[in-house]
N, C-alpha and C. Protein backbone atom coordinates (compact mmCIF):
# COMPACT_ATOMS: atom_id res chain seq x y z
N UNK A 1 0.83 -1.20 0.00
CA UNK A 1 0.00 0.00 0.00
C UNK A 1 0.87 1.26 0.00
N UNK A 2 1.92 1.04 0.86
CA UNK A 2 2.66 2.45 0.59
C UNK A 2 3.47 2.53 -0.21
N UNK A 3 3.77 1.34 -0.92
CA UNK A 3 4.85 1.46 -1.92
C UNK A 3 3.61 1.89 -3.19
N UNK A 4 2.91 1.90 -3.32
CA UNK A 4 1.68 1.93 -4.47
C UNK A 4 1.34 3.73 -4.15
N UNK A 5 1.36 3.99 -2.78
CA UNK A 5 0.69 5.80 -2.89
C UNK A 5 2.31 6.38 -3.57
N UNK A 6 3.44 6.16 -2.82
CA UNK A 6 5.24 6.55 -3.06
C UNK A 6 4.84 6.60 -4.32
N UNK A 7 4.55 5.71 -5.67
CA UNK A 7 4.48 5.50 -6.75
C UNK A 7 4.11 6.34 -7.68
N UNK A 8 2.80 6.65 -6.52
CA UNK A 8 1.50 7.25 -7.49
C UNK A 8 2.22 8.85 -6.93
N UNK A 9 2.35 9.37 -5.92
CA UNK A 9 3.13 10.79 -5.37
C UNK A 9 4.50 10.83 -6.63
N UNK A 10 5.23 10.13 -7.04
CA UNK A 10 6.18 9.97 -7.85
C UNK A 10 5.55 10.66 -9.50
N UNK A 11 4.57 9.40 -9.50
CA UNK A 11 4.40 9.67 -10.79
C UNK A 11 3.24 11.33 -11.34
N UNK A 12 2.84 11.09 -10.05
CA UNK A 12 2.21 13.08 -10.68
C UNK A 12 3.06 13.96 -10.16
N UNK A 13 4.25 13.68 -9.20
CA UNK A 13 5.25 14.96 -9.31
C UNK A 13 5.76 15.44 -10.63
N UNK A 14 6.43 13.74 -11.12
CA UNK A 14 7.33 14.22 -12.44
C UNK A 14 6.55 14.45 -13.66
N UNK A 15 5.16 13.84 -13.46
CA UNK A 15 4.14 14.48 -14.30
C UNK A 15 3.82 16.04 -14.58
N UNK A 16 3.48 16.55 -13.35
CA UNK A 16 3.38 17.79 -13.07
C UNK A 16 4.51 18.67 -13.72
N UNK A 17 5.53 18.30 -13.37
CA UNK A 17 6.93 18.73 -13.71
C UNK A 17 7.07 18.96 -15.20
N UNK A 18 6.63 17.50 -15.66
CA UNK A 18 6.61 17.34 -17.49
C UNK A 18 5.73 18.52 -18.20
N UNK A 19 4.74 18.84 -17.41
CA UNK A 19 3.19 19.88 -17.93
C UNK A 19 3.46 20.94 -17.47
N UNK A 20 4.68 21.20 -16.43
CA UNK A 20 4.99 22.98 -16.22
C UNK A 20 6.25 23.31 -17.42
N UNK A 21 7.22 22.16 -17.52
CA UNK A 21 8.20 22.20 -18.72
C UNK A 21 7.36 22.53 -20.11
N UNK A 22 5.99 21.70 -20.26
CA UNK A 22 5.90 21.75 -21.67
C UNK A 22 4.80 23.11 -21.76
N UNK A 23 4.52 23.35 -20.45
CA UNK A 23 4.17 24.75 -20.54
C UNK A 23 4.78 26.19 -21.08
N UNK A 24 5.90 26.41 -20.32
CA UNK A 24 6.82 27.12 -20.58
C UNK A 24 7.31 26.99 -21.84
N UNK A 25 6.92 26.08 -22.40
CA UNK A 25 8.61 25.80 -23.92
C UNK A 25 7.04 25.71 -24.74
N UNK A 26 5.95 26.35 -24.42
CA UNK A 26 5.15 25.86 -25.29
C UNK A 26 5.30 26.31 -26.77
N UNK A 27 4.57 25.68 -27.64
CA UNK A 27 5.24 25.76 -29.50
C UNK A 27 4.43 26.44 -29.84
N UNK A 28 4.87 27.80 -30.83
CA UNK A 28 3.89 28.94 -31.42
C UNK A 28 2.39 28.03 -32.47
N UNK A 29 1.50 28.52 -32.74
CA UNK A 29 0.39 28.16 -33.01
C UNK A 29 0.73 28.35 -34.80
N UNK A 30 0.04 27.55 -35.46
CA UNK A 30 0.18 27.74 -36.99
C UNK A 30 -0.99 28.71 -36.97
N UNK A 31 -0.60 29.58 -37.89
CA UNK A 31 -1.42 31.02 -38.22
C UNK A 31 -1.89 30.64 -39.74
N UNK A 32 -2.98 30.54 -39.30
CA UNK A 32 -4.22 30.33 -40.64
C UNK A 32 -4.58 31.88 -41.05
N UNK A 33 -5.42 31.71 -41.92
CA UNK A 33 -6.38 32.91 -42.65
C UNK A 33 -7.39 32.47 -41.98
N UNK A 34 -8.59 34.02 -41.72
CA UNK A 34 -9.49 33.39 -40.60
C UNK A 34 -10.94 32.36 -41.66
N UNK A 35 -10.73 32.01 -42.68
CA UNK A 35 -11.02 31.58 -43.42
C UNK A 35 -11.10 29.97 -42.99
N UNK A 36 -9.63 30.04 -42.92
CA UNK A 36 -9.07 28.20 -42.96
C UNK A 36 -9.25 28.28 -41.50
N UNK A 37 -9.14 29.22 -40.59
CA UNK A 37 -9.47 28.71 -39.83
C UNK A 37 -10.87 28.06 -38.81
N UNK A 38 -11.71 29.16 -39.21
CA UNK A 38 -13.28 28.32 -39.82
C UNK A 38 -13.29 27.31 -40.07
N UNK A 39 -12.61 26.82 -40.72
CA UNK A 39 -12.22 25.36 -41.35
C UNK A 39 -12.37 24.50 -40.30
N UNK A 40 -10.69 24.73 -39.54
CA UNK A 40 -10.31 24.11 -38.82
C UNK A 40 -11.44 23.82 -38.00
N UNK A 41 -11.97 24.78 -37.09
CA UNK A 41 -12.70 25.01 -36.04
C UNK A 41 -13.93 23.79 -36.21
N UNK A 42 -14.81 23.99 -37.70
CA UNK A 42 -16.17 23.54 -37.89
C UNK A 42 -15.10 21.83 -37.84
N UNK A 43 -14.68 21.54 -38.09
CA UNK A 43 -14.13 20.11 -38.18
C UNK A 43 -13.67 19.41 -37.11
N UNK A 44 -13.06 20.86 -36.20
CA UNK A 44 -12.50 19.85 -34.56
C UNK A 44 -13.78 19.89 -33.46
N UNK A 45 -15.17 20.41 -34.06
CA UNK A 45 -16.32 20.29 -33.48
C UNK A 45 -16.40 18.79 -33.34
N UNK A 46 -16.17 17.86 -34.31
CA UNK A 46 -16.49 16.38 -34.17
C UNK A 46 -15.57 15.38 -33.32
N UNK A 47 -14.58 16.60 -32.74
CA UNK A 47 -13.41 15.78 -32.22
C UNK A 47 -13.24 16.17 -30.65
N UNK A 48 -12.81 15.06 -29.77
CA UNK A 48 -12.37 15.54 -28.45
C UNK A 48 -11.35 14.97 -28.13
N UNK A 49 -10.57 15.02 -27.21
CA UNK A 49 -9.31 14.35 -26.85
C UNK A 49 -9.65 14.18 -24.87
N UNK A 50 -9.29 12.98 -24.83
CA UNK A 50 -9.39 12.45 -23.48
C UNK A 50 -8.05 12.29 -23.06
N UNK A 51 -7.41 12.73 -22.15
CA UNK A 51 -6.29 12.63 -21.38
C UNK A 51 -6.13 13.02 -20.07
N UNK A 52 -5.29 12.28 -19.48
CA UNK A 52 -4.68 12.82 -17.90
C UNK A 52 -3.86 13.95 -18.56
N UNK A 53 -4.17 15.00 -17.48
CA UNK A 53 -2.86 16.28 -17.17
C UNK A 53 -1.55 16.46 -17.32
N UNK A 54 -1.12 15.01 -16.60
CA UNK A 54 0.56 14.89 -15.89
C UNK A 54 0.96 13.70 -17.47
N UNK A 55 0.08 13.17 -18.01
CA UNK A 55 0.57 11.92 -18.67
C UNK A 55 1.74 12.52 -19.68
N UNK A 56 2.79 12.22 -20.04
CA UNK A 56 3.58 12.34 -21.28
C UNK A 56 3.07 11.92 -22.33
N UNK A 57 2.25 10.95 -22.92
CA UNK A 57 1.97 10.90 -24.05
C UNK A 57 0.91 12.06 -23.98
N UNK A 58 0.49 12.24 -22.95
CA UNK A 58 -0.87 13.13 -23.10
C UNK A 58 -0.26 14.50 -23.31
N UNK A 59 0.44 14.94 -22.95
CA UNK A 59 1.45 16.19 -22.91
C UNK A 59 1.76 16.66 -24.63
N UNK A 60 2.25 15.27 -25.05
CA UNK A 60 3.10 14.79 -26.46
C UNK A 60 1.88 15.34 -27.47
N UNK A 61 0.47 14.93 -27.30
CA UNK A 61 -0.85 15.10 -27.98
C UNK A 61 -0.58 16.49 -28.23
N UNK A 62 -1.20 16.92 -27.09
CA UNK A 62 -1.56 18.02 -26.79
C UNK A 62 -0.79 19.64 -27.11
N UNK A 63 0.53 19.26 -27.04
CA UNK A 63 1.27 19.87 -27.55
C UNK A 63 1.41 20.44 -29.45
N UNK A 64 1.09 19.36 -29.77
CA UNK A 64 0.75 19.46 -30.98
C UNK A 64 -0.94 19.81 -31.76
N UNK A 65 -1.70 19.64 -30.84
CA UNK A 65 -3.08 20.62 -30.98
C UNK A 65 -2.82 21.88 -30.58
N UNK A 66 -1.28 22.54 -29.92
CA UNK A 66 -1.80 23.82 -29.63
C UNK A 66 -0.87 24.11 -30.60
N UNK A 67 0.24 23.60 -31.09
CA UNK A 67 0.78 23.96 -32.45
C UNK A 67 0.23 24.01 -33.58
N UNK A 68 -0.77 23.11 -33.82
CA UNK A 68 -1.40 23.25 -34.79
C UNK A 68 -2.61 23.62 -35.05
N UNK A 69 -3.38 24.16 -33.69
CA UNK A 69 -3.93 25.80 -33.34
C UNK A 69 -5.38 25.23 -33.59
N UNK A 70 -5.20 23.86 -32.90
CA UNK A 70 -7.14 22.85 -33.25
C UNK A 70 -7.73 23.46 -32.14
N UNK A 71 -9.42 24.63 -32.20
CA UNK A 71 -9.66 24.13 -31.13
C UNK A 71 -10.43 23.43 -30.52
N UNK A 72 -9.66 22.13 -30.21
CA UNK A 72 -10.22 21.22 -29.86
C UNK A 72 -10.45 20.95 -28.26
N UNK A 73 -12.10 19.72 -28.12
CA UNK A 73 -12.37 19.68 -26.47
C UNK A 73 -11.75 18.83 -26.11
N UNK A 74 -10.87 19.57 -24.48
CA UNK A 74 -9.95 18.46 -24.24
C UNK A 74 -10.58 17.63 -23.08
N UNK A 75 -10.58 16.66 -22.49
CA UNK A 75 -11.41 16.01 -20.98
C UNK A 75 -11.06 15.56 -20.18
N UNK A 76 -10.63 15.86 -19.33
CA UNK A 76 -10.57 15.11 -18.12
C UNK A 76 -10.92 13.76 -17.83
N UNK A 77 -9.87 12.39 -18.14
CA UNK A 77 -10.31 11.48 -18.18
C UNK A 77 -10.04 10.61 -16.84
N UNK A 78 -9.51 11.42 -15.77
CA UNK A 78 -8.55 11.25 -14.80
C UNK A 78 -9.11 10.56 -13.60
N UNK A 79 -10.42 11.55 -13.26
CA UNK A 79 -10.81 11.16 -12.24
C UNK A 79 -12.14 9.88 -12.07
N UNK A 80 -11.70 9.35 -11.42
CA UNK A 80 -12.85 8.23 -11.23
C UNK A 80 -14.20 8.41 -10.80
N UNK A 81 -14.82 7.57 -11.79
CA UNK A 81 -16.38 7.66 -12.00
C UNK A 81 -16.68 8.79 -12.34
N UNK A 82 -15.75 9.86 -13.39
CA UNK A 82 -16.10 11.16 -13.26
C UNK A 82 -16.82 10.56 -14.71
N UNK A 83 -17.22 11.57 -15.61
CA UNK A 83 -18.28 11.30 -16.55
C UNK A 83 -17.65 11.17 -17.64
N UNK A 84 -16.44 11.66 -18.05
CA UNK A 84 -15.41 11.78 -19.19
C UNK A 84 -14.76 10.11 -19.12
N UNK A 85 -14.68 9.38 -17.98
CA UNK A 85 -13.78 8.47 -17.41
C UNK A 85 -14.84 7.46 -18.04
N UNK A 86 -15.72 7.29 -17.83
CA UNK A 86 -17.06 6.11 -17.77
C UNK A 86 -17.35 6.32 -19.00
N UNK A 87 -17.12 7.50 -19.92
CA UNK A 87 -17.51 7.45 -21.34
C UNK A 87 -15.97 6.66 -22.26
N UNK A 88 -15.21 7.22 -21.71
CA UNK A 88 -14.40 6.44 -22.55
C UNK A 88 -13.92 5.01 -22.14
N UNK A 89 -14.70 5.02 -20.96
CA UNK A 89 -14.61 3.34 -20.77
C UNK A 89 -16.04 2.40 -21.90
N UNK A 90 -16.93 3.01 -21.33
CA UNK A 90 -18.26 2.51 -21.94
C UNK A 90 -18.09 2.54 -23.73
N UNK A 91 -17.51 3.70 -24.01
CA UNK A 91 -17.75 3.80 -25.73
C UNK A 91 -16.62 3.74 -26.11
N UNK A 92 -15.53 3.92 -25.19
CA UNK A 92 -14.06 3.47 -26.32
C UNK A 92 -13.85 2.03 -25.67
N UNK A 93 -14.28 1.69 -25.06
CA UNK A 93 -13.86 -0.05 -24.78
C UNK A 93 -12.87 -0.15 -24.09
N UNK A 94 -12.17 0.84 -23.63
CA UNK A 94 -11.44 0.53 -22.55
C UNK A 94 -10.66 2.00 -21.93
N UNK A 95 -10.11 2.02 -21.04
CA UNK A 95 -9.82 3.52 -20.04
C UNK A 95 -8.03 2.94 -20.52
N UNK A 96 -8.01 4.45 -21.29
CA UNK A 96 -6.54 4.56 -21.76
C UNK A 96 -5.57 5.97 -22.62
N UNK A 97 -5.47 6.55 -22.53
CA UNK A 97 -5.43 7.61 -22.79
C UNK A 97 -3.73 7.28 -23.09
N UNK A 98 -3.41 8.79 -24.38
CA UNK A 98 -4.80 9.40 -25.15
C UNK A 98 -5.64 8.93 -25.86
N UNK A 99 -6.61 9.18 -26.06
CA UNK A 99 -7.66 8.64 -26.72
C UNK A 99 -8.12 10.12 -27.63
N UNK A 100 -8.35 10.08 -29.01
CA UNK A 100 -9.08 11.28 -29.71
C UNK A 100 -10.43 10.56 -29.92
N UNK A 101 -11.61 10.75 -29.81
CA UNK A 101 -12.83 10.51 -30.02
C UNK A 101 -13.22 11.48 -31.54
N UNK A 102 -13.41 11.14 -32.71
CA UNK A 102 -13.60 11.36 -33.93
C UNK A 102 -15.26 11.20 -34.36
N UNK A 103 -16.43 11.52 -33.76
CA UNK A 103 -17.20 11.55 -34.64
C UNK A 103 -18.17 12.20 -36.19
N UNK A 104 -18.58 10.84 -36.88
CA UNK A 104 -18.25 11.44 -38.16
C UNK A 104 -19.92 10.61 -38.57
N UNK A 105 -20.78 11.75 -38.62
CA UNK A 105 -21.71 11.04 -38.89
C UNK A 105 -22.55 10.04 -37.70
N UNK A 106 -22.90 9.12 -38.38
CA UNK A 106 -23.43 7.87 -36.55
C UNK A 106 -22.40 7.35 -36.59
N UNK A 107 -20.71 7.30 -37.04
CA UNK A 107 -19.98 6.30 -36.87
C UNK A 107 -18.72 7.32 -35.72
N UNK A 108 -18.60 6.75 -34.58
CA UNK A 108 -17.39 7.04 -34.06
C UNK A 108 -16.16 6.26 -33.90
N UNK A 109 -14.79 6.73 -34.15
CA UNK A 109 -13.89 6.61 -34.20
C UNK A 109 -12.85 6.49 -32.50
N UNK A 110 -12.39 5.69 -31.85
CA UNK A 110 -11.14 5.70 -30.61
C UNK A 110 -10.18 5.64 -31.61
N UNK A 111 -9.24 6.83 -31.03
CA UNK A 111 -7.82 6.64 -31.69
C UNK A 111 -7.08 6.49 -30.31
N UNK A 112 -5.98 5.54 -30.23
CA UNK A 112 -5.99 5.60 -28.62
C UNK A 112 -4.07 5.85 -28.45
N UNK A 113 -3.71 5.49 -29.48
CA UNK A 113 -1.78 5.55 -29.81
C UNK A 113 -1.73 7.27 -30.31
N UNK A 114 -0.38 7.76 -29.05
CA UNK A 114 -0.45 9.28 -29.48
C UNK A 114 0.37 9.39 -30.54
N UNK A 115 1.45 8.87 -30.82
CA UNK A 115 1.98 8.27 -32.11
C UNK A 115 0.43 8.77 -33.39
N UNK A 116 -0.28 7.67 -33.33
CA UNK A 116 -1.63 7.87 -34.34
C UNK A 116 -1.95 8.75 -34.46
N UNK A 117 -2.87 9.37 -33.26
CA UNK A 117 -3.50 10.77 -33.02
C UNK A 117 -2.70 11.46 -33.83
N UNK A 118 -1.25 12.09 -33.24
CA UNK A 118 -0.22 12.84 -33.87
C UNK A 118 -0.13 12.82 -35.15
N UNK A 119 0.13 11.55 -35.82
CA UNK A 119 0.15 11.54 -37.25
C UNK A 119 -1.21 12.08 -37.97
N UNK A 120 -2.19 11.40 -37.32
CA UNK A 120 -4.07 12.17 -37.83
C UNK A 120 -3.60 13.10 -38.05
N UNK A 121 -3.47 14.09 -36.53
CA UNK A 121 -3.64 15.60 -36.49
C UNK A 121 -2.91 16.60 -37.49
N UNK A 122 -1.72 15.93 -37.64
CA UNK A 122 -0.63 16.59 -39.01
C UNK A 122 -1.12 16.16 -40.06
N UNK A 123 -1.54 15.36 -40.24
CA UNK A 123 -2.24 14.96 -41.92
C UNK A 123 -3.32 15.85 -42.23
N UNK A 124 -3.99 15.86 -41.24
CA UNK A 124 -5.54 16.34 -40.95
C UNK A 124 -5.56 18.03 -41.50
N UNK A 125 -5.31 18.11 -40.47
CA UNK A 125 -4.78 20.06 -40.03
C UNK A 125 -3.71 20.71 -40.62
N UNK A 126 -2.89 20.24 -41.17
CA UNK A 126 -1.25 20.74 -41.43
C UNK A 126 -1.17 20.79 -43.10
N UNK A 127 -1.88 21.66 -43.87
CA UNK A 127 -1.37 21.44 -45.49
C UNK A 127 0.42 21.22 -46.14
N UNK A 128 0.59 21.58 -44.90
CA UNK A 128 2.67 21.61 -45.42
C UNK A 128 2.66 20.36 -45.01
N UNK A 129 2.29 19.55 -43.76
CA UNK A 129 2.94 18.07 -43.21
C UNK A 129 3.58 17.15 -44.43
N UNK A 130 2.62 16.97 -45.54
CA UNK A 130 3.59 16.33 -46.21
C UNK A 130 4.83 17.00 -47.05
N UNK A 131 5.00 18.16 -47.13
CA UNK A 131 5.52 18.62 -47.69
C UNK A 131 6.78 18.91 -46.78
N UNK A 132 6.87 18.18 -45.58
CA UNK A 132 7.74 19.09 -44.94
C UNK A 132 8.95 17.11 -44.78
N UNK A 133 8.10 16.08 -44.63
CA UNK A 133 9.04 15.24 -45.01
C UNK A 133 7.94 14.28 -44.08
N UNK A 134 7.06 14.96 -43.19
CA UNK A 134 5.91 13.87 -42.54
C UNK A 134 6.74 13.66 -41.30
N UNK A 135 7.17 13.63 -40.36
CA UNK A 135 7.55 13.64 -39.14
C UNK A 135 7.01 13.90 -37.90
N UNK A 136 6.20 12.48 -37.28
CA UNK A 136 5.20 12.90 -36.54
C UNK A 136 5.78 13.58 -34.82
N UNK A 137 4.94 14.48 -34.68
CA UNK A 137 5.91 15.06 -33.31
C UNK A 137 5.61 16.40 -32.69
């Protein structure tokens, strides 16, 4: 039991730590025309992203939605039995983050590898990504 709280005190310090670093060093936003960015906007309506705070992959996501200037809903998937937590247990099939929730029509999409997400989001959002050599990150 106390080696399990030590663990858990461990792992949201250096969490915390990871989300004040990637705060500070945060990455300038891609500057659209307010045109495209309309765009953007009406399209990340269908999208949300579920993550813990402190997580590094969740950090890794997220970082790259504010670079690439989505604005997208982010959720709190953290706390137990909270309502964000029980949805992506119930409709993504399992509690794991990150998770992007994609709906498109009646069909929804779990993307649950931030690797994936990342690559989506630059394909998706980014007209240069391929042009720049595709490097997800």
């Amino acid at each position: 039991m106390i080696k399990a709280i030590l663990l858990k005190i461990f792992r949201e310090g250096v969490g915390g730590l990871m989300a004040f670093v990637s705060y500070i060093t945060t990455p300038p936003k891609l500057k659209r025309s307010d045109i495209e960015q309309k765009k953007v906007s009406a399209m990340a309506k269908n999208m949300s992203l579920y993550n813990y705070f402190a997580c590094p992959f969740c950090i890794k996501v997220r970082r790259t939605v504010r670079r690439l200037n989505i604005p997208l809903e982010i959720r709190d998937a953290q706390i137990r039995g909270g309502e964000h937590r029980n949805t992506l247990e119930k409709q993504g099939g399992k509690i794991k983050v990150p998770c992007l929730r994609i709906d498109e029509g009646d069909e929804t999409t779990w993307m649950y590898e931030s690797n994936d997400i990342i690559a989506y989001l630059n394909t998706t959002f980014d007209p240069s990504y391929h042009a720049k050599g595709a490097t997800a990150g």
